[in-house]
N, C-alpha and C. Protein backbone atom coordinates (compact mmCIF):
# COMPACT_ATOMS: atom_id res chain seq x y z
N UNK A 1 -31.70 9.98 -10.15
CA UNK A 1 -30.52 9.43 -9.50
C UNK A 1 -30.95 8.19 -8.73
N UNK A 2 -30.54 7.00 -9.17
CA UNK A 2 -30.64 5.85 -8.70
C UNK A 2 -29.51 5.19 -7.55
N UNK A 3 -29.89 4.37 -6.45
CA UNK A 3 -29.44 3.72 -5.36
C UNK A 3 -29.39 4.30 -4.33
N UNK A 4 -29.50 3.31 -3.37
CA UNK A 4 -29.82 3.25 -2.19
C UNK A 4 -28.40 4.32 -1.64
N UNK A 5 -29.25 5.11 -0.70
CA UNK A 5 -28.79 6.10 0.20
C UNK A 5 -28.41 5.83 1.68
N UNK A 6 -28.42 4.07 2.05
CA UNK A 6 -28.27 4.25 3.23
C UNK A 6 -26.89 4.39 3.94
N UNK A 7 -26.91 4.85 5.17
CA UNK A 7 -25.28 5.10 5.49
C UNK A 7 -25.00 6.63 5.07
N UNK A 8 -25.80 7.24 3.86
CA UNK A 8 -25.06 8.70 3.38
C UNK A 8 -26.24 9.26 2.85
N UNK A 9 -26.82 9.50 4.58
CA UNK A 9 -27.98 10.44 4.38
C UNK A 9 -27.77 12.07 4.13
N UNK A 10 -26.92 12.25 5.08
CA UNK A 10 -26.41 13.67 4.53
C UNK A 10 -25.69 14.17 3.15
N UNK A 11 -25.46 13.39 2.92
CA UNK A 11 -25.00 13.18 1.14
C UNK A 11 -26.57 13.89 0.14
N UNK A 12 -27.19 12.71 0.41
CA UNK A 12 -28.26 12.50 0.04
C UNK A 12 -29.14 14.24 0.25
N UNK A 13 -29.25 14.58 2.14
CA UNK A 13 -29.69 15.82 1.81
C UNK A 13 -28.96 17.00 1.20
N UNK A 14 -27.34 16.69 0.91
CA UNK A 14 -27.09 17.76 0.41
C UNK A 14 -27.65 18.09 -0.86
N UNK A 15 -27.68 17.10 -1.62
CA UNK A 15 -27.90 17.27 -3.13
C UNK A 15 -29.59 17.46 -3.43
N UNK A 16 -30.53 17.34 -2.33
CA UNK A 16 -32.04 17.37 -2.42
C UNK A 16 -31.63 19.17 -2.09
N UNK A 17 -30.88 19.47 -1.61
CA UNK A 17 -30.59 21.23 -1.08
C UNK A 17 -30.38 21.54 -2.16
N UNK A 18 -29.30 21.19 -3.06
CA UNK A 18 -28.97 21.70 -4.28
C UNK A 18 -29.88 21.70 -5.04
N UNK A 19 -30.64 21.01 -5.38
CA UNK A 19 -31.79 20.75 -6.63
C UNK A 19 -32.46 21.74 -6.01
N UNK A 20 -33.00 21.91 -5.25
CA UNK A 20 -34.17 22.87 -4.48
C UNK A 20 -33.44 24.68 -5.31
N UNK A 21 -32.19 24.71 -4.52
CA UNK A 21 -32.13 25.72 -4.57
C UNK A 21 -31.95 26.25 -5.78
N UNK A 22 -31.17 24.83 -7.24
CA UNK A 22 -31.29 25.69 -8.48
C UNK A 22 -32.80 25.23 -9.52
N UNK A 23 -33.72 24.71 -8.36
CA UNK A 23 -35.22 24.80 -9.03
C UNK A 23 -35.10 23.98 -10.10
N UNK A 24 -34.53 22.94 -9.89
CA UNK A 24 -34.75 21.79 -10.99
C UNK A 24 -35.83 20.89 -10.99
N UNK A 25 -36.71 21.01 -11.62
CA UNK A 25 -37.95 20.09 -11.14
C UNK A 25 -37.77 18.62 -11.67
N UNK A 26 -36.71 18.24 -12.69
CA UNK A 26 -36.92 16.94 -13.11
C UNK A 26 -35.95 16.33 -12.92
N UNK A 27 -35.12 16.02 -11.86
CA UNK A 27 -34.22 15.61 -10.95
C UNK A 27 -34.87 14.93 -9.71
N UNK A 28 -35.10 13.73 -10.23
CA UNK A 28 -35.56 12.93 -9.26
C UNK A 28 -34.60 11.74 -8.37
N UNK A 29 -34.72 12.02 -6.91
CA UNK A 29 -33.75 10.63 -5.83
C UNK A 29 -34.65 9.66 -5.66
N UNK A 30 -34.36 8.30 -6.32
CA UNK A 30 -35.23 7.37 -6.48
C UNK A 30 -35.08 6.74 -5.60
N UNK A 31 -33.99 6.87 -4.83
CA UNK A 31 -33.51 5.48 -3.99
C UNK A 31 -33.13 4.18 -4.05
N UNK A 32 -33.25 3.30 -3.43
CA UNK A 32 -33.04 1.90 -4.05
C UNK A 32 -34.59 1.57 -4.80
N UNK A 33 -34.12 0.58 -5.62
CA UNK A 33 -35.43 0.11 -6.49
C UNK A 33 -34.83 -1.18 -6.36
N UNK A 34 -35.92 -1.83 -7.20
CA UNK A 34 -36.35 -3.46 -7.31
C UNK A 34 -35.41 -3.45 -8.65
N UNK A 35 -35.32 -4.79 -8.81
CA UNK A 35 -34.65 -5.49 -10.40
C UNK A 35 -35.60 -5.31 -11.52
N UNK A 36 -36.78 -5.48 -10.99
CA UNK A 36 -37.79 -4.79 -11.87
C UNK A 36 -37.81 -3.28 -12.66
N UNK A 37 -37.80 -2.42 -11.42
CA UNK A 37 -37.78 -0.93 -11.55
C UNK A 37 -36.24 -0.75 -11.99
N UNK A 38 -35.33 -1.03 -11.87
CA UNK A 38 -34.25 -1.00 -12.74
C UNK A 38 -33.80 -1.21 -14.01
N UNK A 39 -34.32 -2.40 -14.32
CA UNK A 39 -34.66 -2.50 -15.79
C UNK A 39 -35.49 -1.71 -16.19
N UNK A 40 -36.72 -1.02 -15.73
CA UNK A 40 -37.71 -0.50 -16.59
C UNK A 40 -36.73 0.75 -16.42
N UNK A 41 -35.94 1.65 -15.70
CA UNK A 41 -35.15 3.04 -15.51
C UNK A 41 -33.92 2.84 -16.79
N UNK A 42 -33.49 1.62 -16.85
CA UNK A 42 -32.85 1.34 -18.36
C UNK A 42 -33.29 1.61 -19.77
N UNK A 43 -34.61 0.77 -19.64
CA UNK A 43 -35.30 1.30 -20.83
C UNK A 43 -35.64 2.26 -21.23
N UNK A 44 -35.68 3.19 -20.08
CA UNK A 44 -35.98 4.59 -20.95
C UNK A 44 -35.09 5.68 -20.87
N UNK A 45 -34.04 5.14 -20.66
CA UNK A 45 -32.81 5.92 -20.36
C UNK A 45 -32.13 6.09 -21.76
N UNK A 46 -31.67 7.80 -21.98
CA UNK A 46 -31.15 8.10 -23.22
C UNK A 46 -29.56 7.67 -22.84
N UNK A 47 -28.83 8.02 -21.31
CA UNK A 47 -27.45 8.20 -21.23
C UNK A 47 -27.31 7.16 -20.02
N UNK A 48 -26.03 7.03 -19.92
CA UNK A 48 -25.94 7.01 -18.30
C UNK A 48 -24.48 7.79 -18.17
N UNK A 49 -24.48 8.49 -16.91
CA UNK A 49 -23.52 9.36 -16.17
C UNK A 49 -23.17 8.63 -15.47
N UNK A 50 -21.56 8.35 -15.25
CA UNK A 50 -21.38 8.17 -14.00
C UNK A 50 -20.15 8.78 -13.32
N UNK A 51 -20.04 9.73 -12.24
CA UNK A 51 -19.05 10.43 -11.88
C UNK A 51 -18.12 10.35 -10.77
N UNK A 52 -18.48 8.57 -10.32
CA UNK A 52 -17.97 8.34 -8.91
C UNK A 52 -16.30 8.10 -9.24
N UNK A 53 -16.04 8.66 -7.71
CA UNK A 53 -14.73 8.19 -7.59
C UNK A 53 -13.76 7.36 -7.23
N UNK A 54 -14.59 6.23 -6.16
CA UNK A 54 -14.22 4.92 -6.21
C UNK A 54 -14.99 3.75 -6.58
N UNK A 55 -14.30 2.92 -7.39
CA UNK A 55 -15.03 1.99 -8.14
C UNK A 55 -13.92 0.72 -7.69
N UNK A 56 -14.32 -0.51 -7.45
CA UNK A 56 -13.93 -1.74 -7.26
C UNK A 56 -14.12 -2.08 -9.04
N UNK A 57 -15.03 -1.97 -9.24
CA UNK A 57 -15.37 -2.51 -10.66
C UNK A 57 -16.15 -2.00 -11.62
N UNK A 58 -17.29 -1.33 -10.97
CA UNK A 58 -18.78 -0.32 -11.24
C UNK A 58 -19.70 -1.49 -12.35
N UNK A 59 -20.50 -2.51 -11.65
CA UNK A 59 -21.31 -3.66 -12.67
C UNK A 59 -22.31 -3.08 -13.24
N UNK A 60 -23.01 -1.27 -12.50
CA UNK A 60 -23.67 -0.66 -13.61
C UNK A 60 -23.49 -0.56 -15.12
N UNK A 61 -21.76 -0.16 -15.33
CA UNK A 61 -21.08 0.54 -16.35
C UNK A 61 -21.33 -1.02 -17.72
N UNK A 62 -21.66 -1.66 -16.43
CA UNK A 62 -22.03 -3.20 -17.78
C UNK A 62 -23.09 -3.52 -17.90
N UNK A 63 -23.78 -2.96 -16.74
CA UNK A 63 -25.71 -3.12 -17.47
C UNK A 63 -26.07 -1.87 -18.16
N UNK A 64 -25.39 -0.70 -18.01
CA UNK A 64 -25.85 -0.24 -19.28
C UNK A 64 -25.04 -0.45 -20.99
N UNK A 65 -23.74 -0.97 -20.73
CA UNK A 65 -23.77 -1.97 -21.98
C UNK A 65 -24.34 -2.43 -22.61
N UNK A 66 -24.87 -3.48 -21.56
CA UNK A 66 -25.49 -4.34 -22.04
C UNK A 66 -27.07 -3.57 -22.54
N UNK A 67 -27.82 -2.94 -22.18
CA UNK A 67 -29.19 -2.34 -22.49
C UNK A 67 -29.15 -1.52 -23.61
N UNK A 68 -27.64 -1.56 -24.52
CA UNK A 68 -27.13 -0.42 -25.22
C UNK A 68 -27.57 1.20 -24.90
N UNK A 69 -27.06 1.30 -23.92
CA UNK A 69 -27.34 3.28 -23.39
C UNK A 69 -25.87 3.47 -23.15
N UNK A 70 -25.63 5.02 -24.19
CA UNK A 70 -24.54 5.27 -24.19
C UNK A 70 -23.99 5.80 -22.49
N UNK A 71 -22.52 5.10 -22.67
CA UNK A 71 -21.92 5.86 -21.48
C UNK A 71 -20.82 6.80 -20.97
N UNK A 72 -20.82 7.49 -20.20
CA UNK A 72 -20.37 8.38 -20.36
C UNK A 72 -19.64 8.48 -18.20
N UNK A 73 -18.08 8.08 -18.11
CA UNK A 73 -18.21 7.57 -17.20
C UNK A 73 -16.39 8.50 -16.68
N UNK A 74 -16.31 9.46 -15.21
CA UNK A 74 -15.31 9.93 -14.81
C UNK A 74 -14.16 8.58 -14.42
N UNK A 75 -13.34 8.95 -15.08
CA UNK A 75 -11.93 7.84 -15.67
C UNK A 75 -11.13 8.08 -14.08
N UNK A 76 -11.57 7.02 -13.28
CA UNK A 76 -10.93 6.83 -12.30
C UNK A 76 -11.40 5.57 -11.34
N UNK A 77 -10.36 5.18 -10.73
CA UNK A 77 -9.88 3.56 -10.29
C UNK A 77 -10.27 2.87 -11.02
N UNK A 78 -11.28 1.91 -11.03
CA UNK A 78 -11.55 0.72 -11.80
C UNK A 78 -12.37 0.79 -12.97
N UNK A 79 -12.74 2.04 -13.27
CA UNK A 79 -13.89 2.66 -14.31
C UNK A 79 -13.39 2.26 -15.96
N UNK A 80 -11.97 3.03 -15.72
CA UNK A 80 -11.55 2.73 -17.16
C UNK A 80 -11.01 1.13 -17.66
N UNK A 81 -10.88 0.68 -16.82
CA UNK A 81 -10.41 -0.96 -16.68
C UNK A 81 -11.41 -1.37 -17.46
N UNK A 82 -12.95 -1.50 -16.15
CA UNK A 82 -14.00 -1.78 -16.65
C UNK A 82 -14.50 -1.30 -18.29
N UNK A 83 -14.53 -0.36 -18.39
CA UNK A 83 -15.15 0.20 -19.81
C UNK A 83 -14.32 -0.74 -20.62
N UNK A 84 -12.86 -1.00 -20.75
CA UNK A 84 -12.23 -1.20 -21.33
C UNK A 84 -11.94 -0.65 -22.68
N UNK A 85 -12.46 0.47 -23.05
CA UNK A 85 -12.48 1.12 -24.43
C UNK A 85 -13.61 1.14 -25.00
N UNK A 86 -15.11 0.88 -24.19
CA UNK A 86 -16.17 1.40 -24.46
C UNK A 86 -16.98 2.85 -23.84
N UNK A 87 -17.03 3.27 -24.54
CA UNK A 87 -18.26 4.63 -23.90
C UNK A 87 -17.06 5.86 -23.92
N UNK A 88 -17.62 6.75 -23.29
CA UNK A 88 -16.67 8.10 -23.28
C UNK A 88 -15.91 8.12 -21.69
N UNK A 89 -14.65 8.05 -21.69
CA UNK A 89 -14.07 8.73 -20.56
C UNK A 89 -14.32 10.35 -20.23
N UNK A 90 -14.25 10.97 -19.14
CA UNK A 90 -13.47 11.99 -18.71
C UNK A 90 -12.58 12.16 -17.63
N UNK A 91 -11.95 13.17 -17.66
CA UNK A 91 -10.93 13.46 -16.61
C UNK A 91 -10.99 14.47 -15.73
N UNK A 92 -12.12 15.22 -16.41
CA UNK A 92 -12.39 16.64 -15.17
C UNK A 92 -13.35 16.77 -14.97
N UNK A 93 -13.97 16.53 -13.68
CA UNK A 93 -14.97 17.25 -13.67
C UNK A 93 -16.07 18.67 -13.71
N UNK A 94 -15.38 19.38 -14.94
CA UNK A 94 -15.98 20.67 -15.64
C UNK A 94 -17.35 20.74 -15.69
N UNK A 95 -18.13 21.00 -14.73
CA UNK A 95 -19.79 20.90 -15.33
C UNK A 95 -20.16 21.03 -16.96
N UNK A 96 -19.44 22.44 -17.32
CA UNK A 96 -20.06 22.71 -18.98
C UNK A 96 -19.28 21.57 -19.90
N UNK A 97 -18.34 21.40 -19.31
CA UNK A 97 -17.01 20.38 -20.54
C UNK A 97 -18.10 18.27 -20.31
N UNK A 98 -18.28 18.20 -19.26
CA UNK A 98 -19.42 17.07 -19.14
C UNK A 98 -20.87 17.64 -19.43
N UNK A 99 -21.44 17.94 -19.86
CA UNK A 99 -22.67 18.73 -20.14
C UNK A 99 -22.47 18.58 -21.90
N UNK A 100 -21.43 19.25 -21.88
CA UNK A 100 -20.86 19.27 -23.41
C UNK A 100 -21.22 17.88 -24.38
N UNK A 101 -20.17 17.37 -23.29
CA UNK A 101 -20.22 15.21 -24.43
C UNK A 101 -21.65 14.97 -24.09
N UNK A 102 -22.31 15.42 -22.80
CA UNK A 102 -23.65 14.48 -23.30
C UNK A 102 -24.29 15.08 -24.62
N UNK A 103 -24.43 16.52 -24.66
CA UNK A 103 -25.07 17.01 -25.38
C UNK A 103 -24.72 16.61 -26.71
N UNK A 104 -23.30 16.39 -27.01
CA UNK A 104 -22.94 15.94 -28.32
C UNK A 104 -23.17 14.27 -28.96
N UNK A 105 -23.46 13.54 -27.38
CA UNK A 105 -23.79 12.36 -27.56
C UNK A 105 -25.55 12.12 -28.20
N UNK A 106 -25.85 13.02 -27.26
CA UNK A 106 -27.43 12.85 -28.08
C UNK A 106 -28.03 13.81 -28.58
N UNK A 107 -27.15 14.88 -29.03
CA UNK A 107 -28.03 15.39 -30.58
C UNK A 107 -27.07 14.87 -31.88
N UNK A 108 -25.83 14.13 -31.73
CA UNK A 108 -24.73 13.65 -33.11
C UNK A 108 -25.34 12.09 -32.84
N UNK A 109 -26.26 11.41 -34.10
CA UNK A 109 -26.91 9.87 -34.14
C UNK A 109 -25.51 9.06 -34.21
N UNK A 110 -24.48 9.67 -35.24
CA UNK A 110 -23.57 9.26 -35.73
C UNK A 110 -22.07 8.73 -34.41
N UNK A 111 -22.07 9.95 -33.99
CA UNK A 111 -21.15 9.90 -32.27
C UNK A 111 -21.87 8.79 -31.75
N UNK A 112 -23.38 8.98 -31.25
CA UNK A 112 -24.07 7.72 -30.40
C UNK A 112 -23.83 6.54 -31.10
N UNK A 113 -23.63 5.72 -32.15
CA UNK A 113 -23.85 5.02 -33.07
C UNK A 113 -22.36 4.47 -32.69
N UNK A 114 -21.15 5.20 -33.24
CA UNK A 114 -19.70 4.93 -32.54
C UNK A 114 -19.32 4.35 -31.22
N UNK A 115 -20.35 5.13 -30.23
CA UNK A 115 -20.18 5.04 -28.57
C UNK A 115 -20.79 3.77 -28.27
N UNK A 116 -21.89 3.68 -29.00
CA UNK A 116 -22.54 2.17 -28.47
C UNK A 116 -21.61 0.90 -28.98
N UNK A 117 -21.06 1.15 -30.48
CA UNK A 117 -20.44 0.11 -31.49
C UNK A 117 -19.08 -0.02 -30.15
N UNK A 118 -18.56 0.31 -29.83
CA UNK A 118 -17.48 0.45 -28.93
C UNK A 118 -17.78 -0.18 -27.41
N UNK A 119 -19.28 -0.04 -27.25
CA UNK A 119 -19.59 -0.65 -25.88
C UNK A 119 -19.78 -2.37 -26.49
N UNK A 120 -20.58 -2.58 -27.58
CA UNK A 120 -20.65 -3.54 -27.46
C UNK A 120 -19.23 -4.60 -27.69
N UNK A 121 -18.18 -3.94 -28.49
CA UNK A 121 -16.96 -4.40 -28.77
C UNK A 121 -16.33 -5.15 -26.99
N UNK A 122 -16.36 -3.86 -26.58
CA UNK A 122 -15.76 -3.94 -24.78
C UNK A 122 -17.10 -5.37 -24.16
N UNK A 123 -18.10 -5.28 -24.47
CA UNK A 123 -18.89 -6.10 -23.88
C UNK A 123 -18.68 -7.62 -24.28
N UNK A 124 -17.96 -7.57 -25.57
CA UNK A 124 -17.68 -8.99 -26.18
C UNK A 124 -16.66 -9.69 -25.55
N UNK A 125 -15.55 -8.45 -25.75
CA UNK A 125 -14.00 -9.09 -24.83
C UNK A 125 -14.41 -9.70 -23.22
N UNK A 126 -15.01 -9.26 -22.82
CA UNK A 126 -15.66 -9.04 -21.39
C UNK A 126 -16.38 -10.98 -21.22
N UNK A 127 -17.21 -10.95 -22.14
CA UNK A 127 -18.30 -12.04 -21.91
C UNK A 127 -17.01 -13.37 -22.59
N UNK A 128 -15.80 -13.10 -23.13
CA UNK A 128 -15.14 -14.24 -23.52
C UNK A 128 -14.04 -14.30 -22.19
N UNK A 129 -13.86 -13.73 -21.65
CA UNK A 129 -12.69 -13.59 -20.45
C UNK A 129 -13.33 -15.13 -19.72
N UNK A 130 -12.53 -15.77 -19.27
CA UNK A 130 -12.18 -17.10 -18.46
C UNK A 130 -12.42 -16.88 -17.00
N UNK A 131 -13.84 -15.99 -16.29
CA UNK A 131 -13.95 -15.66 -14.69
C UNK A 131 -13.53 -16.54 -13.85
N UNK A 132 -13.96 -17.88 -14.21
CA UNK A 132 -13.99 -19.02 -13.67
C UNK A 132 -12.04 -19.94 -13.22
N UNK A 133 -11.84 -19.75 -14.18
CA UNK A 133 -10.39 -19.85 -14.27
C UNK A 133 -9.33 -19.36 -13.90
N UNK A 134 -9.79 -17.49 -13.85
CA UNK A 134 -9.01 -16.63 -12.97
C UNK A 134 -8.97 -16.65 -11.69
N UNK A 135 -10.13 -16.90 -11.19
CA UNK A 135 -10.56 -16.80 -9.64
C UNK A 135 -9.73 -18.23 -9.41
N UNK A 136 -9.75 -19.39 -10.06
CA UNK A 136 -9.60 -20.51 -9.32
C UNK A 136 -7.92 -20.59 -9.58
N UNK A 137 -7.56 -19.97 -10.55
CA UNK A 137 -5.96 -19.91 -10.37
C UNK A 137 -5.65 -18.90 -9.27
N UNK A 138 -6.20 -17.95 -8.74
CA UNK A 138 -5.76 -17.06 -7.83
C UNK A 138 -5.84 -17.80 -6.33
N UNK A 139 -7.14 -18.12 -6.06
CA UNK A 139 -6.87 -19.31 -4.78
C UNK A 139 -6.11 -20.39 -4.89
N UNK A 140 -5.41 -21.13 -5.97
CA UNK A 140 -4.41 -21.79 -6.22
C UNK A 140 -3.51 -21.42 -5.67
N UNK A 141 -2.89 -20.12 -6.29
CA UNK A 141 -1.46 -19.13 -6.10
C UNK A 141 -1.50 -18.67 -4.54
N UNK A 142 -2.16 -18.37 -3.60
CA UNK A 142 -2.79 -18.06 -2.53
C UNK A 142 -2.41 -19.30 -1.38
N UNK A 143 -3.04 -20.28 -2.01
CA UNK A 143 -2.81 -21.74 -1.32
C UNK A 143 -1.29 -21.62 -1.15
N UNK A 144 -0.75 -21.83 -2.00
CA UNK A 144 0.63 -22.33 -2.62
C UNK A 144 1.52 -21.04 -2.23
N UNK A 145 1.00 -19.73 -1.58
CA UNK A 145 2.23 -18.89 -1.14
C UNK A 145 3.08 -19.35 0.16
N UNK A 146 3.58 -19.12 0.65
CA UNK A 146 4.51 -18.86 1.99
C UNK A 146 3.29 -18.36 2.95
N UNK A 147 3.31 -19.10 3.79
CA UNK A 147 2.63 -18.05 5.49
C UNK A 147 2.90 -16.42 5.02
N UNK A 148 2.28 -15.97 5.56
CA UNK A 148 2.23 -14.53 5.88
C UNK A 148 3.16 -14.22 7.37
N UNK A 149 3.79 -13.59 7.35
CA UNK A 149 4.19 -13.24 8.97
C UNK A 149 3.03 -12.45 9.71
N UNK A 150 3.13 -12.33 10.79
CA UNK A 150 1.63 -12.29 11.64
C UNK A 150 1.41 -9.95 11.24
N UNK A 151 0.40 -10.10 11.19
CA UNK A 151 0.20 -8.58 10.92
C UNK A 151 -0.15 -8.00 12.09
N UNK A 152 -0.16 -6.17 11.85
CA UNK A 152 0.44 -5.46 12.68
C UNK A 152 -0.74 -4.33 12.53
N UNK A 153 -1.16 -4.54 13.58
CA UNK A 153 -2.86 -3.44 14.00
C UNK A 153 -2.85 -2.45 14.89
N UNK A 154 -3.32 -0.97 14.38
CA UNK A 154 -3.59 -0.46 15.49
C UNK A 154 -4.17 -0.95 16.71
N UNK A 155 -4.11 -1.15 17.89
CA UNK A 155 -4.78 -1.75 19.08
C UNK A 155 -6.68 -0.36 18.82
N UNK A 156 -6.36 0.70 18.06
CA UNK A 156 -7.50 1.93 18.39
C UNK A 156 -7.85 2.01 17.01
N UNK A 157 -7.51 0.96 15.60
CA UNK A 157 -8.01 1.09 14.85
C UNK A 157 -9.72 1.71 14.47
N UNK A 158 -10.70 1.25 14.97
CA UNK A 158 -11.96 1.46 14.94
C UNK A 158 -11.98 3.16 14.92
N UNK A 159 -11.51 2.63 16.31
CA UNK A 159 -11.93 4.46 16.73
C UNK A 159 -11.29 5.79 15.47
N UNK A 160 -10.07 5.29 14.99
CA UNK A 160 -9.15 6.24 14.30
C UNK A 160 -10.06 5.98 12.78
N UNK A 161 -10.60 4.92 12.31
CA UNK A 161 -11.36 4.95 11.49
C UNK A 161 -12.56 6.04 11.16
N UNK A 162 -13.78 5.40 12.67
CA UNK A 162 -14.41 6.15 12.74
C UNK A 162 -13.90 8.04 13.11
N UNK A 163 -13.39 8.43 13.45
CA UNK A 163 -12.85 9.44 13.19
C UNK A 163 -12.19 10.06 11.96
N UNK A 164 -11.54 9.49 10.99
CA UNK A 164 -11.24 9.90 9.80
C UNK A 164 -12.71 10.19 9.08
N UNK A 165 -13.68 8.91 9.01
CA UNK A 165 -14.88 9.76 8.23
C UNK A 165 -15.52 11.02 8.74
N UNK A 166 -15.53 11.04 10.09
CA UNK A 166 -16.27 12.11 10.31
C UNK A 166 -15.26 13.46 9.84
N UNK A 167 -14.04 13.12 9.91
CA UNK A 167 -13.65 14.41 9.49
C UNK A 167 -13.73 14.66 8.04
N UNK A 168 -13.51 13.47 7.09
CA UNK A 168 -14.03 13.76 5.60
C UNK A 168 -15.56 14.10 5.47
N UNK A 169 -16.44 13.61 6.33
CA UNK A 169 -17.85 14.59 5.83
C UNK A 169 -17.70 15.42 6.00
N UNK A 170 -16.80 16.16 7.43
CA UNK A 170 -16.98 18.05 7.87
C UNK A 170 -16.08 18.19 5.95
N UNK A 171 -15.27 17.59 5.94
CA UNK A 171 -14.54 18.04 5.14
C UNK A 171 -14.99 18.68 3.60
N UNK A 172 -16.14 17.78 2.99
CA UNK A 172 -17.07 17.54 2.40
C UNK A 172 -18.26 18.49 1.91
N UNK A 173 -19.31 18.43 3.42
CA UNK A 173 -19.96 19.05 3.80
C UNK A 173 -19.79 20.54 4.41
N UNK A 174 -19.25 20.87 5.10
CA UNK A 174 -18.65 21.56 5.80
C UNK A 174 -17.68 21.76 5.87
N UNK A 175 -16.51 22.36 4.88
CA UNK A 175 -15.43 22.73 4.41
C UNK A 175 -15.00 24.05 5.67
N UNK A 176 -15.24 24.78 6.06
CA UNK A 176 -15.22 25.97 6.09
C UNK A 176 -14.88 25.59 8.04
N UNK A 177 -15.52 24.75 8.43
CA UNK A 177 -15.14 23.83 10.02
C UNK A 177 -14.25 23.15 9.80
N UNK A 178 -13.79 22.48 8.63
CA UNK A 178 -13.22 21.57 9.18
C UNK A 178 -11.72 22.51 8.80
N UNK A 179 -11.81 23.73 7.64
CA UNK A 179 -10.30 24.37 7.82
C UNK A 179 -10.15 24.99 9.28
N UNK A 180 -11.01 25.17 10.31
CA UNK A 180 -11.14 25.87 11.21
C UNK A 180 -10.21 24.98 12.21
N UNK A 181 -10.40 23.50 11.75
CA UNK A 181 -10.04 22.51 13.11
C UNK A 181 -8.63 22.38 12.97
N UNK A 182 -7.38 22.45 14.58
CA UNK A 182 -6.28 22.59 14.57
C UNK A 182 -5.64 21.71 13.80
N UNK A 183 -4.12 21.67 13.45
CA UNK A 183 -3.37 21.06 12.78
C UNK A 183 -3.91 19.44 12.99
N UNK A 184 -3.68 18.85 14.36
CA UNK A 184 -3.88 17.55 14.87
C UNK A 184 -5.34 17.23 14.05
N UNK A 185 -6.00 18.05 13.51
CA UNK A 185 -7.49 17.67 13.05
C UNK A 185 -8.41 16.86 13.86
N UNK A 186 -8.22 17.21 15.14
CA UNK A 186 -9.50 16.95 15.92
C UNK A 186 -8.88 15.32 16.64
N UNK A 187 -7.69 15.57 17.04
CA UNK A 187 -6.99 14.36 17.62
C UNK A 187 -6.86 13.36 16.86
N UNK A 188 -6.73 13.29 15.26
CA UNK A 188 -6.44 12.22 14.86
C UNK A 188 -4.68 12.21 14.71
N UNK A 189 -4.18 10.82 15.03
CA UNK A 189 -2.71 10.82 15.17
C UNK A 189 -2.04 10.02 14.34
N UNK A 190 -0.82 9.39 14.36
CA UNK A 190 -0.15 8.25 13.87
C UNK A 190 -0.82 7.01 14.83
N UNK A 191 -1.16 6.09 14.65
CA UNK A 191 -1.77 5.09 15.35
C UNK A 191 -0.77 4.38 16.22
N UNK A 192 -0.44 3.61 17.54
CA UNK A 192 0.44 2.77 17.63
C UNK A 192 -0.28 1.25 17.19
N UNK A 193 0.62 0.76 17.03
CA UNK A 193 0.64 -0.62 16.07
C UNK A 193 0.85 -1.75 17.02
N UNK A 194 0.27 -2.39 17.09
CA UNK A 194 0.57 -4.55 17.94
C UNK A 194 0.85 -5.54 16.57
N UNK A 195 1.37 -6.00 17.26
CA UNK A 195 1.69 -7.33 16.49
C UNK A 195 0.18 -8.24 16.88
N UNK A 196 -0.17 -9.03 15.85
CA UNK A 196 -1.45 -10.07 16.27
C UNK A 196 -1.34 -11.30 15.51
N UNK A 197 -1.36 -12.47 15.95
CA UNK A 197 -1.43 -13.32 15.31
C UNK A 197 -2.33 -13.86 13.87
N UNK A 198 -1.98 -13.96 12.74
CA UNK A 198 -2.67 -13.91 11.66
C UNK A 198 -3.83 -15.24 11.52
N UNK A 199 -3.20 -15.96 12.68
CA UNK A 199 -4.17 -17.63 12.66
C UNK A 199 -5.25 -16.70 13.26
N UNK A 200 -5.35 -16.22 14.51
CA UNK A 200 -6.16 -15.68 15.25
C UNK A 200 -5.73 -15.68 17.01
C-alpha cells in the first residue's frame, strides 16, 4: 500500500492492526516514496486496486494506464469520469465479489488483454482532449460573469469543521462511542452565518 500517511496516522494504525491480526505477512505500508520508487512499484505490479471514496480526479488511475497494469477501481465521484471506460468498475464493496475480478483478471490472459485494450482506448481520448483550452475558456467565462454577491460564513466555521472530523474518526474508528454520543453529537449545531465581503 502506497502514499504518504500524513495527517491519517490512525488510519494508518488501524490497518497495520488489521494485517497483524489476520497474519498477513505480504502486505506491506510503504509510505510515501520517491518518483523513482514509484515507477519501479509499477513495474512490478500485476493489478492496481483502488477503493477510495473521494476522488477529485485520481492521476494514479492514469499512471497505471499508462504502465499498462490492469485496473480495477470502486466507481465513485470522479473515478468513473476518469477511467472513462477503461479498466473494471465496481459498486460494492464485497471483499469476495472484489477478490473475485482480481482473481479473474489475472488467471483469464484473455479478460487482462480486453482490460488493458480498453485502458489504452480511455488513455488515447484522454491525451487528445484540449487541457489547455478548457482551463483558459473557463477563466474567460469566470472573468466575464457578474460579481458574486458578498458570501455568507459561519463567524465559528474552523471550530465546527474541526469538530465534524473528529467526530467522523470516532465514527470510523470507534463506532461503538460515537453511537454512545447524544443526539447534538458532541455540540455540533446549525452554524450562525455573517455576511463578509467577497473583495475582502
Amino acid at each position: 500500500l502506497v502514499g504518504s500517511h500524513t495527517l491519517f496516522d490512525d488510519y494508518r494504525a488501524s490497518i497495520a492492526h488489521l494485517i497483524r491480526r489476520l497474519g498477513i505477512s505480504n502486505v506491506h505500508l510503504v509510505g510515501h516514496v520517491t518518483h523513482e520508487e514509484l515507477t519501479a512499484l509499477y513495474d512490478v505490479a500485476d493489478l492496481f486496486l483502488s477503493a477510495s471514496e473521494h476522488e477529485g480526479f485520481c492521476v494514479p488511475l492514469i499512471e497505471a494506464f499508462h504502465k499498462r497494469i490492469p485496473v480495477i477501481a470502486f466507481a465513485a465521484a470522479a473515478v468513473p469520469a476518469t477511467m472513462d471506460g477503461g479498466g473494471i468498475l465496481y459498486e460494492h464493496k464485497e471483499p469476495r465479489h472484489v477478490a473475485a475480478l482480481i482473481n479473474a483478471v489475472l488467471t483469464d490472459p484473455t479478460l487482462e488483454d480486453e482490460v488493458l485494450a480498453s485502458q489504452d482506448e480511455a488513455l488515447d481520448r484522454l491525451r487528445a482532449r484540449d487541457f489547455a483550452g478548457t482551463l483558459l475558456g473557463f477563466v474567460e467565462r469566470v472573468r466575464a460573469a457578474p460579481r458574486l454577491p458578498p458570501c455568507r460564513v459561519a463567524p465559528d466555521f474552523w471550530k465546527q469543521l474541526d469538530l465534524y472530523e473528529r467526530l467522523e474518526e470516532l465514527k470510523i474508528f470507534r463506532p461503538s462511542v460515537f453511537r454512545a454520543l447524544p443526539e447534538s453529537r458532541g455540540g455540533l449545531e446549525s452554524p450562525r452565518v455573517v455576511s463578509l465581503d467577497s473583495t475582502g
